[in-house]
C-alpha atoms as a PDB file:
ATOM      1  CA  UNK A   1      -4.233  15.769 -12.567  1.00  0.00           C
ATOM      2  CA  UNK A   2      -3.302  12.351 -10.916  1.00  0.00           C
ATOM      3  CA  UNK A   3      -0.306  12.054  -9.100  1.00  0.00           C
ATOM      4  CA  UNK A   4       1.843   8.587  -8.433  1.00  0.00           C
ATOM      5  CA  UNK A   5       2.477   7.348  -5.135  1.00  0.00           C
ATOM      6  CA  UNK A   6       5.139   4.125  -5.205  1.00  0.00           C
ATOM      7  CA  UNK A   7       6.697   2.917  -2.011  1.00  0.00           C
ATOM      8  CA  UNK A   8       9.080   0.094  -1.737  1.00  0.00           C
ATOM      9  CA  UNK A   9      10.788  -1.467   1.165  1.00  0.00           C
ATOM     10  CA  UNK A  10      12.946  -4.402   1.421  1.00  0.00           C
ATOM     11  CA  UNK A  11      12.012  -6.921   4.078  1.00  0.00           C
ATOM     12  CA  UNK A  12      13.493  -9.705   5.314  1.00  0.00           C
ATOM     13  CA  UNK A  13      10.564 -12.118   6.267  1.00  0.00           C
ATOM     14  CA  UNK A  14       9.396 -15.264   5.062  1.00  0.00           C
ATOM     15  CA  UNK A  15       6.868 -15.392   2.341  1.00  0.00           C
ATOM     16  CA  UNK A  16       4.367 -16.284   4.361  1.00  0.00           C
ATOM     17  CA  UNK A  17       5.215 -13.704   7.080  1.00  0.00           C
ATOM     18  CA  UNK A  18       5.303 -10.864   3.967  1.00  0.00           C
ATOM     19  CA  UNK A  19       1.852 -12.105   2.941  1.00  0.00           C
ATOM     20  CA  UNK A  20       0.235 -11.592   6.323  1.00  0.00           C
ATOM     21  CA  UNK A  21       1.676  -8.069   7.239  1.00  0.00           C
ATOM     22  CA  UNK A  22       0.514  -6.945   3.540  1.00  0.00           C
ATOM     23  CA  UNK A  23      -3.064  -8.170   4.779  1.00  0.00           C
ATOM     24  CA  UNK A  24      -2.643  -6.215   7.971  1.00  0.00           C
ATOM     25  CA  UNK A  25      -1.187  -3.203   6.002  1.00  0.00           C
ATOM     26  CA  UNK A  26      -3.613  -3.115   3.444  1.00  0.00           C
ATOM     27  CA  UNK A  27      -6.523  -3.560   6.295  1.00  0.00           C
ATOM     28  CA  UNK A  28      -4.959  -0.282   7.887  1.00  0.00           C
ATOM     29  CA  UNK A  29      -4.977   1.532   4.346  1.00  0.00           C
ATOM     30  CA  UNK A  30      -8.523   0.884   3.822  1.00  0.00           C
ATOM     31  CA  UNK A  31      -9.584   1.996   7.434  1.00  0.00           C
ATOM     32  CA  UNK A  32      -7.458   5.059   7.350  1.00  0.00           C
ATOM     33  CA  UNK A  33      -8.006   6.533   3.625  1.00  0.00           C
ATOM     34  CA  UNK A  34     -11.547   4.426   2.980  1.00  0.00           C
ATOM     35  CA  UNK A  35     -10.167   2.421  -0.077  1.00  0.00           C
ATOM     36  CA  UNK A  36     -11.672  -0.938  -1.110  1.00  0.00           C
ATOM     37  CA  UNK A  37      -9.087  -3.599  -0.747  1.00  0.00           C
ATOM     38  CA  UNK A  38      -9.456  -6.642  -2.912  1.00  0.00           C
ATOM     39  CA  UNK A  39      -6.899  -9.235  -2.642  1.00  0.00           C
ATOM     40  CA  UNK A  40      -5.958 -11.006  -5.581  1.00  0.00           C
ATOM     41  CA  UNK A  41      -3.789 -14.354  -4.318  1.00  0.00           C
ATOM     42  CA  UNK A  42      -1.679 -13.962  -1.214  1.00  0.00           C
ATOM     43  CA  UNK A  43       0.719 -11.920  -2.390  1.00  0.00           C
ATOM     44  CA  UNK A  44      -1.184  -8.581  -3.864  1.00  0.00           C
ATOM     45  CA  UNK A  45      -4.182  -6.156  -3.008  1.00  0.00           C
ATOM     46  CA  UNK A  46      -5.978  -4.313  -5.721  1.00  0.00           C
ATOM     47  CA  UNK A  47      -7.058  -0.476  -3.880  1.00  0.00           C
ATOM     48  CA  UNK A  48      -9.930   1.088  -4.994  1.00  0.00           C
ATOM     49  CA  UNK A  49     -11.621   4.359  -3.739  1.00  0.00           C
ATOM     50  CA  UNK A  50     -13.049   7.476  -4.793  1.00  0.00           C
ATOM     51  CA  UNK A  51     -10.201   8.603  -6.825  1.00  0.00           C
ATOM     52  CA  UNK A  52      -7.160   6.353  -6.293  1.00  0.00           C
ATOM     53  CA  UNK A  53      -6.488   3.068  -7.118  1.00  0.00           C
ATOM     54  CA  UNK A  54      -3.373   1.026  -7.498  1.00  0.00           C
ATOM     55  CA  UNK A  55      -2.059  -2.172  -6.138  1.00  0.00           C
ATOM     56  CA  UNK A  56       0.242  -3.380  -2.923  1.00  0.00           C
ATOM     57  CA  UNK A  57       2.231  -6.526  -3.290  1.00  0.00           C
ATOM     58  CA  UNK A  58       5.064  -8.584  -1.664  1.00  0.00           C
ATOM     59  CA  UNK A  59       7.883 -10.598  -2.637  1.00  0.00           C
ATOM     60  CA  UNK A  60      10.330 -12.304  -1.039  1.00  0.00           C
ATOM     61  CA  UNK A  61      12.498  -9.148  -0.884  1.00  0.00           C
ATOM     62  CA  UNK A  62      10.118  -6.308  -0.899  1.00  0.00           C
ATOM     63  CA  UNK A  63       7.070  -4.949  -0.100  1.00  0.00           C
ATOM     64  CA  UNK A  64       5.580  -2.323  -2.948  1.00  0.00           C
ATOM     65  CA  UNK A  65       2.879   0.192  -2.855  1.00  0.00           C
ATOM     66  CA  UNK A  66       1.869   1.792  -5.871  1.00  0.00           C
ATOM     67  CA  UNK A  67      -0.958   4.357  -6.249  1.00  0.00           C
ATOM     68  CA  UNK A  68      -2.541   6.969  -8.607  1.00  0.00           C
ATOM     69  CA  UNK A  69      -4.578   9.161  -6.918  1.00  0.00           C
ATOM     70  CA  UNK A  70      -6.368  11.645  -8.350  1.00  0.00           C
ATOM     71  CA  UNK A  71      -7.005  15.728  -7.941  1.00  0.00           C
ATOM     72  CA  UNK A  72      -8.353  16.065  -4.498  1.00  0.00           C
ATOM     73  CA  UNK A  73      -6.418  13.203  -3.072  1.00  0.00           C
ATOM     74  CA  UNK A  74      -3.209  14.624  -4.678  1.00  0.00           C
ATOM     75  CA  UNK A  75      -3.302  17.950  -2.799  1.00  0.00           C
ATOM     76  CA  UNK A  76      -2.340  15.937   0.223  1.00  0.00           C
ATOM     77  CA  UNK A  77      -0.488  12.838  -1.429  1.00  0.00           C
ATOM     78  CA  UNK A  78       3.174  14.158   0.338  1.00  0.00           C
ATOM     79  CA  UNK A  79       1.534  13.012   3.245  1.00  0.00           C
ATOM     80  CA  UNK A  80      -0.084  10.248   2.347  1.00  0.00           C
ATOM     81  CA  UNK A  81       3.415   8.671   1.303  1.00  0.00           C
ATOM     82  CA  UNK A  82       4.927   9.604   3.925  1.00  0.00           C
ATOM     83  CA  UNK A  83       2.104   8.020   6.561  1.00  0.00           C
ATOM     84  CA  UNK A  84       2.609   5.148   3.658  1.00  0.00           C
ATOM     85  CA  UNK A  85       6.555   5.156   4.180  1.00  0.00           C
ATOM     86  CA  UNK A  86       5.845   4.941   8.165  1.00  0.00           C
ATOM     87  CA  UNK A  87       3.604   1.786   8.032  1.00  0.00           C
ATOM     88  CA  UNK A  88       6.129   0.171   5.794  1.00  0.00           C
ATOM     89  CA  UNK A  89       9.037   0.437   7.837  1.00  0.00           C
ATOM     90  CA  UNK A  90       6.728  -0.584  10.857  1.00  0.00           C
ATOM     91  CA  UNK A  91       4.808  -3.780   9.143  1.00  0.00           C
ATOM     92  CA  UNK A  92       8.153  -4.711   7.384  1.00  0.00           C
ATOM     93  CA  UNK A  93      10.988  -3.958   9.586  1.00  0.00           C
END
């Protein structure tokens, strides 16, 4: 059964500062939970992997993470939001 994972955090960065730590972010994502990132303009990333797949974006408020993983991934996705939660506060603080 897949699970949801959505993270937001409000940010208080310029657009173009938001659109760079969401490239950094989403680099980290990839390299720690080997997801495909595919960026789609400067604001979003598509994820893709072997059972998740969602979407990170930024506004000029927030930053947003929003994943559906599925059964293996979900037996561990407390801790994958949390680690999630963690990068957010550090990329966007």
């Amino acid at each position: 059964m897949a699970k949801k994972i959505a993270v937001k955090h409000a940010h208080h960065l310029t657009r173009e500062e938001a659109c760079a730590k969401l490239k950094e972010l989403t680099t980290l994502i990839a390299e720690r939970y080997k997801v495909q990132i595919q960026m789609a303009g400067d604001n979003r990333a598509n994820v893709e992997g072997r059972g998740v797949n969602g979407f990170a974006q930024v506004d000029d408020t927030q930053a947003e993470i929003d994943l559906s993983v599925g059964l293996p991934a979900s037996l561990v996705a407390g801790k994958i939001e949390s680690t999630i939660q963690e990068y957010m506060a550090k990329y966007f603080a």
